[in-house]
N, C-alpha and C. Protein backbone atom coordinates (compact mmCIF):
# COMPACT_ATOMS: atom_id res chain seq x y z
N UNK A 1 -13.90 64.77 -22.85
CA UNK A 1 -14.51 65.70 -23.77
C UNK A 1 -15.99 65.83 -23.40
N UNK A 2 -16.36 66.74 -23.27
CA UNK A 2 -17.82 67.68 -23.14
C UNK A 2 -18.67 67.31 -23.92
N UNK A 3 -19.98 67.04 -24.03
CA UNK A 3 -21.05 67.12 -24.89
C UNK A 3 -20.22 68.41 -25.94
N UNK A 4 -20.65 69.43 -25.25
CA UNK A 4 -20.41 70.33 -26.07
C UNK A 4 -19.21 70.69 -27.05
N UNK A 5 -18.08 69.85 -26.31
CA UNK A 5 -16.65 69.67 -27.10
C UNK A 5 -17.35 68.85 -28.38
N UNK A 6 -17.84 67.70 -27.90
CA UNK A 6 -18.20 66.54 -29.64
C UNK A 6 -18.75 67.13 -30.38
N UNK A 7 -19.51 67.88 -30.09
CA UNK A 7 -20.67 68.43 -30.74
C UNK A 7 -20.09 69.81 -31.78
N UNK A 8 -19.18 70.67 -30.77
CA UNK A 8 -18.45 71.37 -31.91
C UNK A 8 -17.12 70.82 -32.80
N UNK A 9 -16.51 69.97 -32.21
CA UNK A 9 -15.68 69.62 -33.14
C UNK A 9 -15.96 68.96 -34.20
N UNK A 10 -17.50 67.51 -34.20
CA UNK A 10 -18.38 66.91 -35.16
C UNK A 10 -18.90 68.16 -36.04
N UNK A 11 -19.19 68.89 -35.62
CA UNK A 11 -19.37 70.19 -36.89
C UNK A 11 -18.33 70.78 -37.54
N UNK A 12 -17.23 71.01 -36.60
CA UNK A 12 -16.01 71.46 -37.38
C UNK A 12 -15.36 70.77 -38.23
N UNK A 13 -15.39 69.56 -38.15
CA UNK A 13 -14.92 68.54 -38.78
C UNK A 13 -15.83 68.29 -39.89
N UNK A 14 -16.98 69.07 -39.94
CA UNK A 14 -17.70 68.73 -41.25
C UNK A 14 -18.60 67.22 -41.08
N UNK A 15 -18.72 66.57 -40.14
CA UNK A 15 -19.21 65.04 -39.41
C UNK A 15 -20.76 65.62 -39.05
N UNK A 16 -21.74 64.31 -39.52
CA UNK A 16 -22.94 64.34 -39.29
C UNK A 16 -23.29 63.79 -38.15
N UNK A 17 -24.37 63.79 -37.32
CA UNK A 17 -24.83 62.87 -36.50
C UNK A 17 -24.91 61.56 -36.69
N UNK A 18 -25.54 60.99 -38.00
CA UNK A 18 -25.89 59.70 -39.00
C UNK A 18 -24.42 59.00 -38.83
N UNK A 19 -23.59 59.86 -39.81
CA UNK A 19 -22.03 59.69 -39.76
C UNK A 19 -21.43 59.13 -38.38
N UNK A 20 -21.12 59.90 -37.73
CA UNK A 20 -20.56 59.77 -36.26
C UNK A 20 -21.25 58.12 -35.50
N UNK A 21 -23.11 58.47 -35.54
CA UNK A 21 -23.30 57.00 -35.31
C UNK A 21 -23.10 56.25 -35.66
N UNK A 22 -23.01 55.69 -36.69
CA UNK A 22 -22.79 54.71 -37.36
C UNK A 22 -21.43 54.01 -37.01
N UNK A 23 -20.34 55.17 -37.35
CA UNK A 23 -19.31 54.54 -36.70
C UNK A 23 -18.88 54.14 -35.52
N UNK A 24 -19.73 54.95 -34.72
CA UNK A 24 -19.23 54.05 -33.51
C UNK A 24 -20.05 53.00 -32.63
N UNK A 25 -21.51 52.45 -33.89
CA UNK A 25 -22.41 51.71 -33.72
C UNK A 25 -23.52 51.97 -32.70
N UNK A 26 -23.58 53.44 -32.63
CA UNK A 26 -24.81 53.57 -31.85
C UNK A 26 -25.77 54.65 -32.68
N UNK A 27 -26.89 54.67 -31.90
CA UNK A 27 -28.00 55.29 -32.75
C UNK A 27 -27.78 57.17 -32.77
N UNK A 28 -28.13 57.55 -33.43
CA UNK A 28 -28.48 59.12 -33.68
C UNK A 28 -29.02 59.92 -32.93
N UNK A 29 -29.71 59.16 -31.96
CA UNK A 29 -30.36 59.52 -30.89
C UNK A 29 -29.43 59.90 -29.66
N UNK A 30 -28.19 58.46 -29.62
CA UNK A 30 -27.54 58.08 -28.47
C UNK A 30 -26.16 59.67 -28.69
N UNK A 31 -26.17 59.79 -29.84
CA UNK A 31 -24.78 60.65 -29.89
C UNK A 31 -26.05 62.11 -29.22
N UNK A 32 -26.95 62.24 -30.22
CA UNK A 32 -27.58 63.67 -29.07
C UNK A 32 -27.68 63.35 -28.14
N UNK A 33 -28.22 62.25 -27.34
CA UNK A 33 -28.17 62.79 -25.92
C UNK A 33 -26.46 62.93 -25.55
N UNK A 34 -25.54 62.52 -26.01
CA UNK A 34 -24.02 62.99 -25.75
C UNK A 34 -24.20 64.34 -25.58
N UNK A 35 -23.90 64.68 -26.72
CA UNK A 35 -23.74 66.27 -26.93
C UNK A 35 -24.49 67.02 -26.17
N UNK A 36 -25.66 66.93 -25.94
CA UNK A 36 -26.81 67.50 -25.49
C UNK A 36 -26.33 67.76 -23.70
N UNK A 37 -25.53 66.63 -23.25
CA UNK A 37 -25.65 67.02 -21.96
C UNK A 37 -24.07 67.62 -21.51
N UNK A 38 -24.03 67.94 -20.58
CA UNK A 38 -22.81 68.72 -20.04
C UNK A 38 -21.74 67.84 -19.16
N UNK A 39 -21.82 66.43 -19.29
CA UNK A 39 -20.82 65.70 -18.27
C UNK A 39 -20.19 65.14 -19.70
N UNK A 40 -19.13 64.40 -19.32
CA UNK A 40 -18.30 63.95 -20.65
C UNK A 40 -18.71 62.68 -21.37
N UNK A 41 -18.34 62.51 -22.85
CA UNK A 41 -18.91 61.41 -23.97
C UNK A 41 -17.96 60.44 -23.44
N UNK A 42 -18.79 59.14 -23.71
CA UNK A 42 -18.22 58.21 -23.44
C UNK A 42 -16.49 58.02 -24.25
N UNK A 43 -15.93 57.03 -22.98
CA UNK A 43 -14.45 57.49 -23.73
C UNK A 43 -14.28 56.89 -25.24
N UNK A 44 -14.42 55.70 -25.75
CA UNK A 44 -15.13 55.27 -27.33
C UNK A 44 -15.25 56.44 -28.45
N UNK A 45 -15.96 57.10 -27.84
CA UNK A 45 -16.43 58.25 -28.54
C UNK A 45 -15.27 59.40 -28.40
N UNK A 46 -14.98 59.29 -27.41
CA UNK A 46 -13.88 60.62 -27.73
C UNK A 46 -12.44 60.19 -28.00
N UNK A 47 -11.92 59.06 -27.67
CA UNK A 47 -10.79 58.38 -28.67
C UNK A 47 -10.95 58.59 -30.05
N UNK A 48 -12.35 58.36 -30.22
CA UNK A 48 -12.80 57.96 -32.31
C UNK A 48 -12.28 59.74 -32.45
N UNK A 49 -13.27 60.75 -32.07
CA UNK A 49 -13.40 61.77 -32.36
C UNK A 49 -11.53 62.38 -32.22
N UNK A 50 -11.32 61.90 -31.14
CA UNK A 50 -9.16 62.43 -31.53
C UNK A 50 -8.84 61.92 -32.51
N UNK A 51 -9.60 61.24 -32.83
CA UNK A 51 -8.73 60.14 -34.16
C UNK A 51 -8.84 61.18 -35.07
N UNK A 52 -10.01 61.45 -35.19
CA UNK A 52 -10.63 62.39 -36.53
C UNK A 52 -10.07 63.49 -36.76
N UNK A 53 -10.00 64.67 -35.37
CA UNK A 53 -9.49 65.34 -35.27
C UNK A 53 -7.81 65.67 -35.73
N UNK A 54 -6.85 64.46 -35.23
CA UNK A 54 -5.99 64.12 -35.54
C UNK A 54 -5.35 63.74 -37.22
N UNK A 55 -6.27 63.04 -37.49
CA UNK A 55 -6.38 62.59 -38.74
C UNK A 55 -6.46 64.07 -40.39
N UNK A 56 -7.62 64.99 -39.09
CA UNK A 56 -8.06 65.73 -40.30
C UNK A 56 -6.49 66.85 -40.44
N UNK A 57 -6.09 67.09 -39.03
CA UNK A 57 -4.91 68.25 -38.97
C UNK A 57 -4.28 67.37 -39.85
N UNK A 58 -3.85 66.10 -40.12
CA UNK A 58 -2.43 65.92 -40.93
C UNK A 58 -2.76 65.97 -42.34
N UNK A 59 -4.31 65.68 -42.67
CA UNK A 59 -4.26 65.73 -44.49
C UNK A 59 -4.40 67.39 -44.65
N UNK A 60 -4.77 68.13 -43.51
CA UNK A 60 -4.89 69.45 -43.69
C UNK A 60 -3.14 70.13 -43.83
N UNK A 61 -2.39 69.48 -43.41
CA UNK A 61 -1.03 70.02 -43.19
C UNK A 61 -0.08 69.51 -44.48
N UNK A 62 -0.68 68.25 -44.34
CA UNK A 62 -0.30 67.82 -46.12
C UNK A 62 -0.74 68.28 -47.50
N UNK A 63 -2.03 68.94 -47.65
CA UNK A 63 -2.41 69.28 -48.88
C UNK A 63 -1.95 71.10 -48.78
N UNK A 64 -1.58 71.55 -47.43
CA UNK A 64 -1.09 72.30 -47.59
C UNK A 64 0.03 73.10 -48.44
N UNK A 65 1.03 72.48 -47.99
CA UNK A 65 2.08 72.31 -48.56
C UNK A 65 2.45 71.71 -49.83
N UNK A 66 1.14 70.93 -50.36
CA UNK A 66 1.22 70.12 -51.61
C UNK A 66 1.04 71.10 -53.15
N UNK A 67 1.78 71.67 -53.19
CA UNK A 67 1.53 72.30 -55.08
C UNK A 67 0.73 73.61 -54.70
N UNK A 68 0.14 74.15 -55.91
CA UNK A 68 -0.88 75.23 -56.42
C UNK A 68 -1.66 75.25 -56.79
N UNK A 69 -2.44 73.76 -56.90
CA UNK A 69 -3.45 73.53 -57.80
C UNK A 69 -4.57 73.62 -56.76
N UNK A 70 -5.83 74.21 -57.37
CA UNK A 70 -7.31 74.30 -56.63
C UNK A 70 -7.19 72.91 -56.16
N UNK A 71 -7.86 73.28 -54.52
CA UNK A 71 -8.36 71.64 -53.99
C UNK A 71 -9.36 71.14 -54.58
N UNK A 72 -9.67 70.04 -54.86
CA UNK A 72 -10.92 68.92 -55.40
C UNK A 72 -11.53 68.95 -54.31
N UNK A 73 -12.62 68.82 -54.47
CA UNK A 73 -13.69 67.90 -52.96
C UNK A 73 -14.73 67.06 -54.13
N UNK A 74 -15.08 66.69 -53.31
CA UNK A 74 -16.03 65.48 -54.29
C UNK A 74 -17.76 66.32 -53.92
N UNK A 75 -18.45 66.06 -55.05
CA UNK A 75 -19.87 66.46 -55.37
C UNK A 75 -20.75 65.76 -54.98
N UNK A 76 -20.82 64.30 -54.88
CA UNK A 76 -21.34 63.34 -54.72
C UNK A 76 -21.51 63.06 -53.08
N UNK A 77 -22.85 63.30 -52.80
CA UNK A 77 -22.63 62.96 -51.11
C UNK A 77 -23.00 61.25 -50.76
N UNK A 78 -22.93 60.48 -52.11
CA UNK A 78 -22.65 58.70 -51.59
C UNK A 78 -21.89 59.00 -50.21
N UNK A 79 -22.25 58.25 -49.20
CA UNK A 79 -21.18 57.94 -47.87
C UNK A 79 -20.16 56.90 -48.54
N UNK A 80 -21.09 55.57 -49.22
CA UNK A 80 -19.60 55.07 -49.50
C UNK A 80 -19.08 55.31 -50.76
N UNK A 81 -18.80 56.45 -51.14
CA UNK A 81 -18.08 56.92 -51.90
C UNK A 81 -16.63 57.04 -51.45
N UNK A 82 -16.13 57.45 -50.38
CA UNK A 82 -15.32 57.59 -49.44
C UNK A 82 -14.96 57.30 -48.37
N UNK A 83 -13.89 57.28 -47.72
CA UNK A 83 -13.89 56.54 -46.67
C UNK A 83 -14.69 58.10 -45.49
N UNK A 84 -14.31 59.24 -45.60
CA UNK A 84 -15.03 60.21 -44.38
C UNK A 84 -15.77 60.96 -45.74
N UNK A 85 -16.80 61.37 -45.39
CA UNK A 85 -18.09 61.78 -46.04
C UNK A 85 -17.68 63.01 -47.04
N UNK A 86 -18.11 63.56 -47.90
CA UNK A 86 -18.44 64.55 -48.83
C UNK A 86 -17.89 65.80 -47.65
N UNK A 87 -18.77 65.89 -46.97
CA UNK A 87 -18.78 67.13 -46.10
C UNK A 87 -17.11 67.23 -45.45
N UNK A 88 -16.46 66.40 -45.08
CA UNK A 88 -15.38 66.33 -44.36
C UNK A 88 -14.10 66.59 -45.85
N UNK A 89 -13.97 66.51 -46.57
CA UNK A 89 -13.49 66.85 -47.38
C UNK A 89 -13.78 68.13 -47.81
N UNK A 90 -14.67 68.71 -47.99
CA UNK A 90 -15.12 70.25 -48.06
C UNK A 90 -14.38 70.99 -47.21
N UNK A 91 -14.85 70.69 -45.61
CA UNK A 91 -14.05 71.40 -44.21
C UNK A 91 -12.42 71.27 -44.73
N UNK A 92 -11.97 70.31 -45.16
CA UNK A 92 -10.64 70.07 -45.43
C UNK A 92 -9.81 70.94 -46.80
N UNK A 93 -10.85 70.81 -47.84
CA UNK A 93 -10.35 72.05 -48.53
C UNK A 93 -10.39 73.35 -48.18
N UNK A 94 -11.37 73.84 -47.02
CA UNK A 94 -11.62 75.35 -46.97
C UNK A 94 -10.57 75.34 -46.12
N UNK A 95 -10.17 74.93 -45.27
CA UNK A 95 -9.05 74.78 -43.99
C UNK A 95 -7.63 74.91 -45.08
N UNK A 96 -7.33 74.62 -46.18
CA UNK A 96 -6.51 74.72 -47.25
C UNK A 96 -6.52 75.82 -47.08
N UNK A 97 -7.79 76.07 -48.49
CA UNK A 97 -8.24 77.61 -49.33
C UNK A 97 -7.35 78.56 -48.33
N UNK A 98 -7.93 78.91 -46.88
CA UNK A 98 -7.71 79.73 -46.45
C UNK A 98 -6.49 79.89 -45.72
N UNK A 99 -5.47 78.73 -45.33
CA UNK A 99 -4.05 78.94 -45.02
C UNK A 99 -3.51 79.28 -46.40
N UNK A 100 -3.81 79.15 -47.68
CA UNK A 100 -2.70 79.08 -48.51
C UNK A 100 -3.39 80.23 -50.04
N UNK A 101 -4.16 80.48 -49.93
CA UNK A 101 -5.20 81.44 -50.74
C UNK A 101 -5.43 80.73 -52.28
N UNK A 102 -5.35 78.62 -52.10
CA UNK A 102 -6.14 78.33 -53.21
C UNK A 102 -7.43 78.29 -53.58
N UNK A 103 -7.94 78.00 -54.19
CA UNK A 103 -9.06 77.65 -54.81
C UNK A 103 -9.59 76.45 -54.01
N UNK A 104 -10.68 76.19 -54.69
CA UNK A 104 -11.61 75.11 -54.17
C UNK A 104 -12.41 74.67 -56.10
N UNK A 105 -12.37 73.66 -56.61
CA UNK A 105 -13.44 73.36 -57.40
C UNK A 105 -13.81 71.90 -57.01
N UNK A 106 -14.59 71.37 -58.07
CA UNK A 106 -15.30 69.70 -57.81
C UNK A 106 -14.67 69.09 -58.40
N UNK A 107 -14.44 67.68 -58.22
CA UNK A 107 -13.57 66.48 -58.67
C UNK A 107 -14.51 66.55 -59.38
């Protein structure tokens, strides 16, 4: 994976820089210079990031199919509020909203 692959999928995924470092124990600095350059992220980093990726298609494929009711996302941007951040739950309801034409409100 490309700088530029992490870098758009960490946005698509709704994932911060802060976020992303943390988990994979390096600095904020270390993931920009990733992204930033054009040869590929260390493999660490792009295993985690399939994970995510992976991870996000199946709750996206599951809340799909789950009922009629508006998706929740949470209001509260605590990190440990959750196990993946405020923001990643947002991306995950709109990725809903728009396969299935629900709603979106706040837990």
């Amino acid at each position: 994976m490309s700088g530029a692959e992490h870098h758009c999928w960490r946005e698509f995924l709704g994932l911060s820089t802060p976020f992303v470092a943390d988990q994979l124990g390096v600095s904020t600095k270390t993931v920009n210079i990733w992204e930033s350059r054009a040869e590929n992220v260390p493999l660490m980093a792009n295993a985690q990031m399939r994970k995510w990726v992976t991870e996000t298609a199946r709750v996206v494929g599951i809340l799909t199919v789950k009922g009629n009711d508006p998706c929740t996302v949470p209001r509260n941007d605590d990190p440990n509020a959750n196990a993946m951040p405020p923001s990643w739950y947002r991306c995950v309801a709109c990725r809903v909203a728009e396969r299935t034409g629900r709603g979106i409100q706040w837990q």
